[in-house]
C-alpha atoms as a PDB file:
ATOM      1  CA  UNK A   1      -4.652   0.370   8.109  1.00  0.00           C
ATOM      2  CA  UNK A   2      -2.189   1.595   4.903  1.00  0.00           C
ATOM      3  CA  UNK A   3      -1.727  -0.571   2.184  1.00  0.00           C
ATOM      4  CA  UNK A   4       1.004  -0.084  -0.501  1.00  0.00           C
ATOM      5  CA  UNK A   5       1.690  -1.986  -3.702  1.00  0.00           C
ATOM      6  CA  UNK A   6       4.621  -4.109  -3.905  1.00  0.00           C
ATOM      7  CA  UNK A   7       5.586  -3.076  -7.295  1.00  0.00           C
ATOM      8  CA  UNK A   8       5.937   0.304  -5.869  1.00  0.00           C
ATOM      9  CA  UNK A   9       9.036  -0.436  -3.716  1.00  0.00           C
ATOM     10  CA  UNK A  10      11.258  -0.842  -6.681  1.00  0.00           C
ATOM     11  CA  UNK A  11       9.996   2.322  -8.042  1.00  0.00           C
ATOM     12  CA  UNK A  12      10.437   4.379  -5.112  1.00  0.00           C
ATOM     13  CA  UNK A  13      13.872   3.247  -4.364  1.00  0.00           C
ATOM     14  CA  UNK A  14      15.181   4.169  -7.820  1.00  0.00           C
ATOM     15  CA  UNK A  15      14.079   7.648  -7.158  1.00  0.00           C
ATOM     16  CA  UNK A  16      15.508   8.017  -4.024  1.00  0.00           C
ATOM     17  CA  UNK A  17      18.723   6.671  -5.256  1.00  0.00           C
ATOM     18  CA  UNK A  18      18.605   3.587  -2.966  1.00  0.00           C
ATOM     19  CA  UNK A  19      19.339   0.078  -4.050  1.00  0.00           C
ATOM     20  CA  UNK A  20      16.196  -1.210  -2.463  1.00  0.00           C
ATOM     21  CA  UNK A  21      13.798  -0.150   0.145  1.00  0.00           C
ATOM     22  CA  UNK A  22      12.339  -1.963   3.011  1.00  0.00           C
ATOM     23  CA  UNK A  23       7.926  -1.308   3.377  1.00  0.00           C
ATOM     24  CA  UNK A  24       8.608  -0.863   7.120  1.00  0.00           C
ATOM     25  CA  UNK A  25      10.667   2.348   5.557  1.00  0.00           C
ATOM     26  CA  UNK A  26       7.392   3.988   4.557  1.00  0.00           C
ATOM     27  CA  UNK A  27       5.229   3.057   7.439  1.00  0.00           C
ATOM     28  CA  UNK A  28       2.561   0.973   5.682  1.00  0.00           C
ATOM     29  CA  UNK A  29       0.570  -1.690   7.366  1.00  0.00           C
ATOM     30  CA  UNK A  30       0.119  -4.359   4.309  1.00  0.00           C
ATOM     31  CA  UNK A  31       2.412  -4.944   0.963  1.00  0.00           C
ATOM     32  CA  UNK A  32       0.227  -6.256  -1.743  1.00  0.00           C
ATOM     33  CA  UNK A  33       0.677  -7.189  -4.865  1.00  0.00           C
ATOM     34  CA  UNK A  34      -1.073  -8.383  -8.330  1.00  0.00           C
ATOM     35  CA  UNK A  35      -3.627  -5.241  -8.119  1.00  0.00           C
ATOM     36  CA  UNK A  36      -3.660  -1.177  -8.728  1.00  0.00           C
ATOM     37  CA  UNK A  37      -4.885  -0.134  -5.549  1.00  0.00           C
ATOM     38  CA  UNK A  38      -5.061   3.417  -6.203  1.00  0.00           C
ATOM     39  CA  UNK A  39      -8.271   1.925  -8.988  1.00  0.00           C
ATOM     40  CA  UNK A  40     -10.108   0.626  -5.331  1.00  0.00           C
ATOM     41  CA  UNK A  41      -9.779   3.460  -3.461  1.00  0.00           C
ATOM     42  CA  UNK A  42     -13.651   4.067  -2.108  1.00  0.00           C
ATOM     43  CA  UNK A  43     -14.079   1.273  -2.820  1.00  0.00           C
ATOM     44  CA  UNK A  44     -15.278  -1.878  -0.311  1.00  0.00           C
ATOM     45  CA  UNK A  45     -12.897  -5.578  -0.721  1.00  0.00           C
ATOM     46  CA  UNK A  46     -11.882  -8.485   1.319  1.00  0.00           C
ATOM     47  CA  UNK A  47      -8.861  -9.099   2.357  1.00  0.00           C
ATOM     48  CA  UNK A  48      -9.420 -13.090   3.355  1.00  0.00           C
ATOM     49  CA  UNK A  49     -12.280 -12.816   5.100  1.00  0.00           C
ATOM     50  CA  UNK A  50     -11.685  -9.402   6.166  1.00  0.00           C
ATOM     51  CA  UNK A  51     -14.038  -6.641   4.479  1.00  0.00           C
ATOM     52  CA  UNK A  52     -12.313  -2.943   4.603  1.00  0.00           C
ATOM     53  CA  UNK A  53     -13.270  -0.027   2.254  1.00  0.00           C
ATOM     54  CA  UNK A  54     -10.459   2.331   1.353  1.00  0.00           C
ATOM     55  CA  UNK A  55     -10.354   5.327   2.063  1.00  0.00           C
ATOM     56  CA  UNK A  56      -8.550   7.616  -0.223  1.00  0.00           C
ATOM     57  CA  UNK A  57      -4.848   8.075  -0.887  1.00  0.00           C
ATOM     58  CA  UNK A  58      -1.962   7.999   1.575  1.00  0.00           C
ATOM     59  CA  UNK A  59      -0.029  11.069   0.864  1.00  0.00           C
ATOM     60  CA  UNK A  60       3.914  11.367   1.536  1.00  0.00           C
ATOM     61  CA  UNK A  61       4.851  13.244   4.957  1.00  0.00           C
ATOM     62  CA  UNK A  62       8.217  15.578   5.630  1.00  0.00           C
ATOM     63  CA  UNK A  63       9.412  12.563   7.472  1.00  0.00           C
ATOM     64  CA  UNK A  64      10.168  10.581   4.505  1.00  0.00           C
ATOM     65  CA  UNK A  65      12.835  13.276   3.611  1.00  0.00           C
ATOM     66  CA  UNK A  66      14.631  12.110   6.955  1.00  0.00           C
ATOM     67  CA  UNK A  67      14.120   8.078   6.479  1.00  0.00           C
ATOM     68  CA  UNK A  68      14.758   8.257   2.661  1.00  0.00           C
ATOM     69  CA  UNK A  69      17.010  10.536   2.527  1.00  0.00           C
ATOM     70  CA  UNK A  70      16.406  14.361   0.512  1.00  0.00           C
ATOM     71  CA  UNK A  71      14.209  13.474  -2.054  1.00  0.00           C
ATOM     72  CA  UNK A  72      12.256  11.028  -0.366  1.00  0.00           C
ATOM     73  CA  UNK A  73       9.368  13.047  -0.189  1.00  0.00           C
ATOM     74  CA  UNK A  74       8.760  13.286  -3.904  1.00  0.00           C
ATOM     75  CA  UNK A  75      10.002   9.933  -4.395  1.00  0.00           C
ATOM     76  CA  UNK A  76       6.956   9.114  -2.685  1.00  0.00           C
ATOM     77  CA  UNK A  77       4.360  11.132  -4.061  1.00  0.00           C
ATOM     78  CA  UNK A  78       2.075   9.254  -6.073  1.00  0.00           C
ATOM     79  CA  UNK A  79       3.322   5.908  -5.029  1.00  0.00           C
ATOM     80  CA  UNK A  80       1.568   5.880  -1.331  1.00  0.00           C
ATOM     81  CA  UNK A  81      -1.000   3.332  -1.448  1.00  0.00           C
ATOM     82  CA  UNK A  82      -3.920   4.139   0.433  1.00  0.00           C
ATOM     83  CA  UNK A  83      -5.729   3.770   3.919  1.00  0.00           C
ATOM     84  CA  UNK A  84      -8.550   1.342   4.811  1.00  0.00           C
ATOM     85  CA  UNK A  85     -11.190   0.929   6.947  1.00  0.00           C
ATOM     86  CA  UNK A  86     -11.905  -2.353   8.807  1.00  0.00           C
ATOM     87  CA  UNK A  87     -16.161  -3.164   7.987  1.00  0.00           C
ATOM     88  CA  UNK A  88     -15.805  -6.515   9.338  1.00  0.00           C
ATOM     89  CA  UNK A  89     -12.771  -7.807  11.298  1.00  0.00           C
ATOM     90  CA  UNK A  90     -11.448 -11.358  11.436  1.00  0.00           C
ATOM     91  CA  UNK A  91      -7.692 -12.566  10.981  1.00  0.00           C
ATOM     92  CA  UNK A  92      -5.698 -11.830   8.388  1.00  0.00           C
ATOM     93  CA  UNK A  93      -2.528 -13.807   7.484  1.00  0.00           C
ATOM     94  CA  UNK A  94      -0.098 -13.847   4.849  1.00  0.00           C
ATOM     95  CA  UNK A  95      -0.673 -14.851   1.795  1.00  0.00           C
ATOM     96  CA  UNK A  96      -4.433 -14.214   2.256  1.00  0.00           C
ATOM     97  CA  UNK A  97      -6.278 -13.141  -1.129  1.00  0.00           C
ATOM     98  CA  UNK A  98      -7.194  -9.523  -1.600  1.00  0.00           C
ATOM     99  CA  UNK A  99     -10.793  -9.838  -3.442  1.00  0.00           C
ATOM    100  CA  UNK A 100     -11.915  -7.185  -5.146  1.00  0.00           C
ATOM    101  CA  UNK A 101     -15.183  -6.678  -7.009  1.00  0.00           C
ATOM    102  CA  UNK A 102     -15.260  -7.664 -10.646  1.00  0.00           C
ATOM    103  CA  UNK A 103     -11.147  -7.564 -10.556  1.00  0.00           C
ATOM    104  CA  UNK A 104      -9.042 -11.056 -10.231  1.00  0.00           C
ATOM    105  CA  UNK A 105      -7.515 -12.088  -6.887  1.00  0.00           C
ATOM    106  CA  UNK A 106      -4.472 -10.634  -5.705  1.00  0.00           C
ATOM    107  CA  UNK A 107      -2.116 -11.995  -2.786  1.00  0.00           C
ATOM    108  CA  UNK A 108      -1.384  -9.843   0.197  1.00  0.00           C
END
């Protein structure tokens, strides 16, 4: 799975010169906010009851150029989120708390 901070979107759009962007845009699984993922990368959390490690950094792809527009590519770069591995799978809903170690709560 991808996961991509929420505060991100705003950011991204501005340098693609969009008014807004939707997160289905930039092909992430989960929007989340209230956290700096990038600081939890390799790093095991919860999401609910879910426990996933991530993974690294999701990088921008050539494709972005064509759904964003020229200058998507860069607009991404930095501003990926990053992948995670499911450790334990259970349900995950909206809303669910993203719990990471020694960090407060975030909401996905």
């Amino acid at each position: 799975m991808t996961l991509i901070q929420a505060g991100h979107l705003p950011v991204i759009a501005r340098l693609a010169r969009h008014a807004s962007i939707s997160p289905e845009w930039l092909r992430r699984n989960l929007l989340i906010s209230g956290i700096n993922l990038v600081a939890h990368k390799d790093r095991p959390f919860r999401i609910g009851t879910e426990l996933v490690v991530g993974t690294g950094l999701c990088h921008a792809c050539s494709r972005r150029e064509v759904v964003l527009a020229p200058g998507g590519y860069n607009a991404l770069c930095g501003h990926g989120g990053i992948p995670a591995r499911v450790l334990e799978s259970t349900e995950r809903r909206v809303g669910d708390v993203v719990i990471m170690p020694s960090w407060t709560d975030a909401r996905l």
